[in-house]
Protein backbone atom coordinates (compact mmCIF):
# COMPACT_ATOMS: atom_id res chain seq x y z
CA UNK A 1 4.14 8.50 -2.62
CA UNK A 2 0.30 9.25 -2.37
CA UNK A 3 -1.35 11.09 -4.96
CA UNK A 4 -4.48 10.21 -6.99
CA UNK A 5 -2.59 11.68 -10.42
CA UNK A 6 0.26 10.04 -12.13
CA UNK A 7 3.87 10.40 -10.26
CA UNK A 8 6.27 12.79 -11.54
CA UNK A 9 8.59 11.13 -13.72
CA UNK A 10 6.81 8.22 -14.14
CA UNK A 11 7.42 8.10 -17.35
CA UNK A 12 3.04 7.31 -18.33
CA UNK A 13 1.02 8.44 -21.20
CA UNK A 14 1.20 11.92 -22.43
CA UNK A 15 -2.57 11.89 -21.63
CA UNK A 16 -1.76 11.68 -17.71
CA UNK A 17 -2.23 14.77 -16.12
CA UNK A 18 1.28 15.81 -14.17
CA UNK A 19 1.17 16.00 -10.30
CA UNK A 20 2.26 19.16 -8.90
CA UNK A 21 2.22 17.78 -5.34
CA UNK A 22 2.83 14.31 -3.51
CA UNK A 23 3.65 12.82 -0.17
CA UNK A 24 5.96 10.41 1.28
CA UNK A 25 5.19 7.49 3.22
CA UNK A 26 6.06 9.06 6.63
CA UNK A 27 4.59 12.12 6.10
CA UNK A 28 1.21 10.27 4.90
CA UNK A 29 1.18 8.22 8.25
CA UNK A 30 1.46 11.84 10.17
CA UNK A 31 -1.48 12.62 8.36
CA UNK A 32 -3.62 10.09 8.63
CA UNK A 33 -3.00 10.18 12.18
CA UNK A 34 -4.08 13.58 12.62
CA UNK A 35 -7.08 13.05 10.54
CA UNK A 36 -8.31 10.70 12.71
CA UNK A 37 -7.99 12.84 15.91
CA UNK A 38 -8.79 16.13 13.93
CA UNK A 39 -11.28 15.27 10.92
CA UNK A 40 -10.57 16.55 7.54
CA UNK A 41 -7.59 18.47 7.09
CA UNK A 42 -5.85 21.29 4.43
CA UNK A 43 -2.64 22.32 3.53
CA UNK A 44 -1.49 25.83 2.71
CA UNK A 45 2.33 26.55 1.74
CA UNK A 46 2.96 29.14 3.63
CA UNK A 47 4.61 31.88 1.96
CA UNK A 48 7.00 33.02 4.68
CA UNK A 49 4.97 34.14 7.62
CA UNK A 50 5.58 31.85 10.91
CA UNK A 51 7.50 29.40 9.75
CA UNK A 52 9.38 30.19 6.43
CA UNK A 53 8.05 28.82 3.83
CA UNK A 54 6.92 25.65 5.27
CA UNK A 55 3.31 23.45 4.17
CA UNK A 56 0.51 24.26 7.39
CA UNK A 57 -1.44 21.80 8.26
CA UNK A 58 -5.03 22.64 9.45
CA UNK A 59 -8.43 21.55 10.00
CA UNK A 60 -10.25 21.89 6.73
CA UNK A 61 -12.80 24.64 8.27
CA UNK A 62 -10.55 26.55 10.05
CA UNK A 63 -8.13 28.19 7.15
CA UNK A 64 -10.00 30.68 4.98
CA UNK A 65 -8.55 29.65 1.19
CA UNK A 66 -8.11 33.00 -0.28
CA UNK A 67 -9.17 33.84 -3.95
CA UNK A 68 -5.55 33.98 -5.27
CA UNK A 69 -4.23 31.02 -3.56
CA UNK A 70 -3.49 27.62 -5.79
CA UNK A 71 -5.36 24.53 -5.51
CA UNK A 72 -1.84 21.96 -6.25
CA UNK A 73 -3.71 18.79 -5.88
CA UNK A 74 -4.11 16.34 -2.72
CA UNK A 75 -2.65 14.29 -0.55
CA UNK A 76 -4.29 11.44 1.42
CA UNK A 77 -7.07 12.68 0.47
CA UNK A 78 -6.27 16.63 2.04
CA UNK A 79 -6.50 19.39 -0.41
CA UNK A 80 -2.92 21.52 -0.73
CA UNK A 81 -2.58 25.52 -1.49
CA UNK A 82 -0.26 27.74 -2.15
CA UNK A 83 -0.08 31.50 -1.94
CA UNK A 84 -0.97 33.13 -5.51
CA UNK A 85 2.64 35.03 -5.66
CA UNK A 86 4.54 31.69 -4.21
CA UNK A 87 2.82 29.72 -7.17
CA UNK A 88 4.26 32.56 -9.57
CA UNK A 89 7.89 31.86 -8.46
CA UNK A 90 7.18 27.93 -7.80
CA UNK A 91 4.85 26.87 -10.91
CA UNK A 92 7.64 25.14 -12.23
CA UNK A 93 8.41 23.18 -9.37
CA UNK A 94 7.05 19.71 -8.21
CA UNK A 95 7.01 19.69 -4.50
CA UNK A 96 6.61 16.53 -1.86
CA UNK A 97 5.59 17.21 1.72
CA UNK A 98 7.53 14.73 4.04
CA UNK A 99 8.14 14.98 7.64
CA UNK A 100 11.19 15.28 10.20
CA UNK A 101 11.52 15.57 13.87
CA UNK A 102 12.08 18.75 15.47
CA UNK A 103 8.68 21.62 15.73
CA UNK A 104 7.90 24.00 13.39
CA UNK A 105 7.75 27.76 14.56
CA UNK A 106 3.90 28.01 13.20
CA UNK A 107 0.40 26.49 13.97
CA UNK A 108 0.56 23.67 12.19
CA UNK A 109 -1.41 20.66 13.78
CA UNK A 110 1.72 17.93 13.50
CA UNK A 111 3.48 20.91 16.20
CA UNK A 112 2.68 18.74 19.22
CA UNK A 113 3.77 15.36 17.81
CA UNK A 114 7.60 16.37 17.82
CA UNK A 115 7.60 16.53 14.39
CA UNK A 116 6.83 19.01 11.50
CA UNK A 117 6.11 19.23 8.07
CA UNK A 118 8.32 20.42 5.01
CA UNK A 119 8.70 21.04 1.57
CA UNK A 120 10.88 18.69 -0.66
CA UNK A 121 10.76 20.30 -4.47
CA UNK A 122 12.66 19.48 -7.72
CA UNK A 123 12.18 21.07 -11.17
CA UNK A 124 9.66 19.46 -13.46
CA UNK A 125 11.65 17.82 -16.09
CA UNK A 126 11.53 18.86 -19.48
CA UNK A 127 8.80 15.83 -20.70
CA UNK A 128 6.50 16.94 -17.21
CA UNK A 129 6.52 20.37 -18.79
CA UNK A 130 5.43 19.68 -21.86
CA UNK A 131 2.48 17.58 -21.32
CA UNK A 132 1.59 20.38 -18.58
CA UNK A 133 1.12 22.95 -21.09
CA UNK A 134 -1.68 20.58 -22.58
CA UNK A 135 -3.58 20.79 -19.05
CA UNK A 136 -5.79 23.41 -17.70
CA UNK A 137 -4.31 25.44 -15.11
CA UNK A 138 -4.86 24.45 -11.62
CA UNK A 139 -7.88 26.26 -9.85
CA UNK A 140 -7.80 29.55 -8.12
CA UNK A 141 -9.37 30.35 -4.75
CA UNK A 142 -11.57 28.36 -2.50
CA UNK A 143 -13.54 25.41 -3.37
CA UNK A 144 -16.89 25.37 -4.97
């Protein structure tokens, strides 16, 4: 999986910040693909509207980042939100984008391919949790 933080579970140093989002190999060959017909791309869970609760994928200028939405990390090099009140009931919760065939209900770029994007998520374990309460929270609201 593709993240510039430790993995999950990895067992590393307690100094190693804890990843709250990765990707797997397929879904990070969807996305470099539509990077390089799209330019730089976001990802927003989506907190229910369009398609359930399934990760968007946009061009990076064309989704307005809200100032309660979650900054969860990146992936391939694509920043990833969450809603504010989805991060409330998910903060515990490690989540992997992948990919499968079949199309989305939403506007997510991958729509066309055949394919679309979703949400794999397990429980931090109990060692993740504890070096995350030594970490900052993650960053509210757009960019800077």
């Amino acid at each position: 999986m593709s993240d510039t933080r430790a993995e999950p579970g990895a067992g590393g140093p307690p100094e190693q910040e804890v990843a709250r989002v990765a990707v797997t190999p397929e879904a990070a060959a969807v996305i470099r693909s539509l990077r390089a017909a799209n330019g730089p791309l976001m990802f927003h869970q989506s907190g229910g509207c369009c398609d359930g609760s399934a990760p968007m994928c946009y061009p990076a200028k064309e989704f307005r980042v809200g100032q309660r939405d979650v900054f969860l990390g990146e992936v391939e090099g694509c920043p990833v939100y969450i809603g504010g009140a989805q991060f409330e009931v998910w903060q515990h919760t490690h989540l992997t984008l992948d990919v499968v065939p079949g199309r989305g209900a939403g506007f997510s770029l991958e729509a066309p391919l055949g394919v679309r994007f979703l949400t794999r998520s397990r429980v931090f374990t109990d060692e993740e949790y504890e070096r995350m309460k030594t970490q900052p929270p993650p960053r509210r609201g757009p960019p800077e």
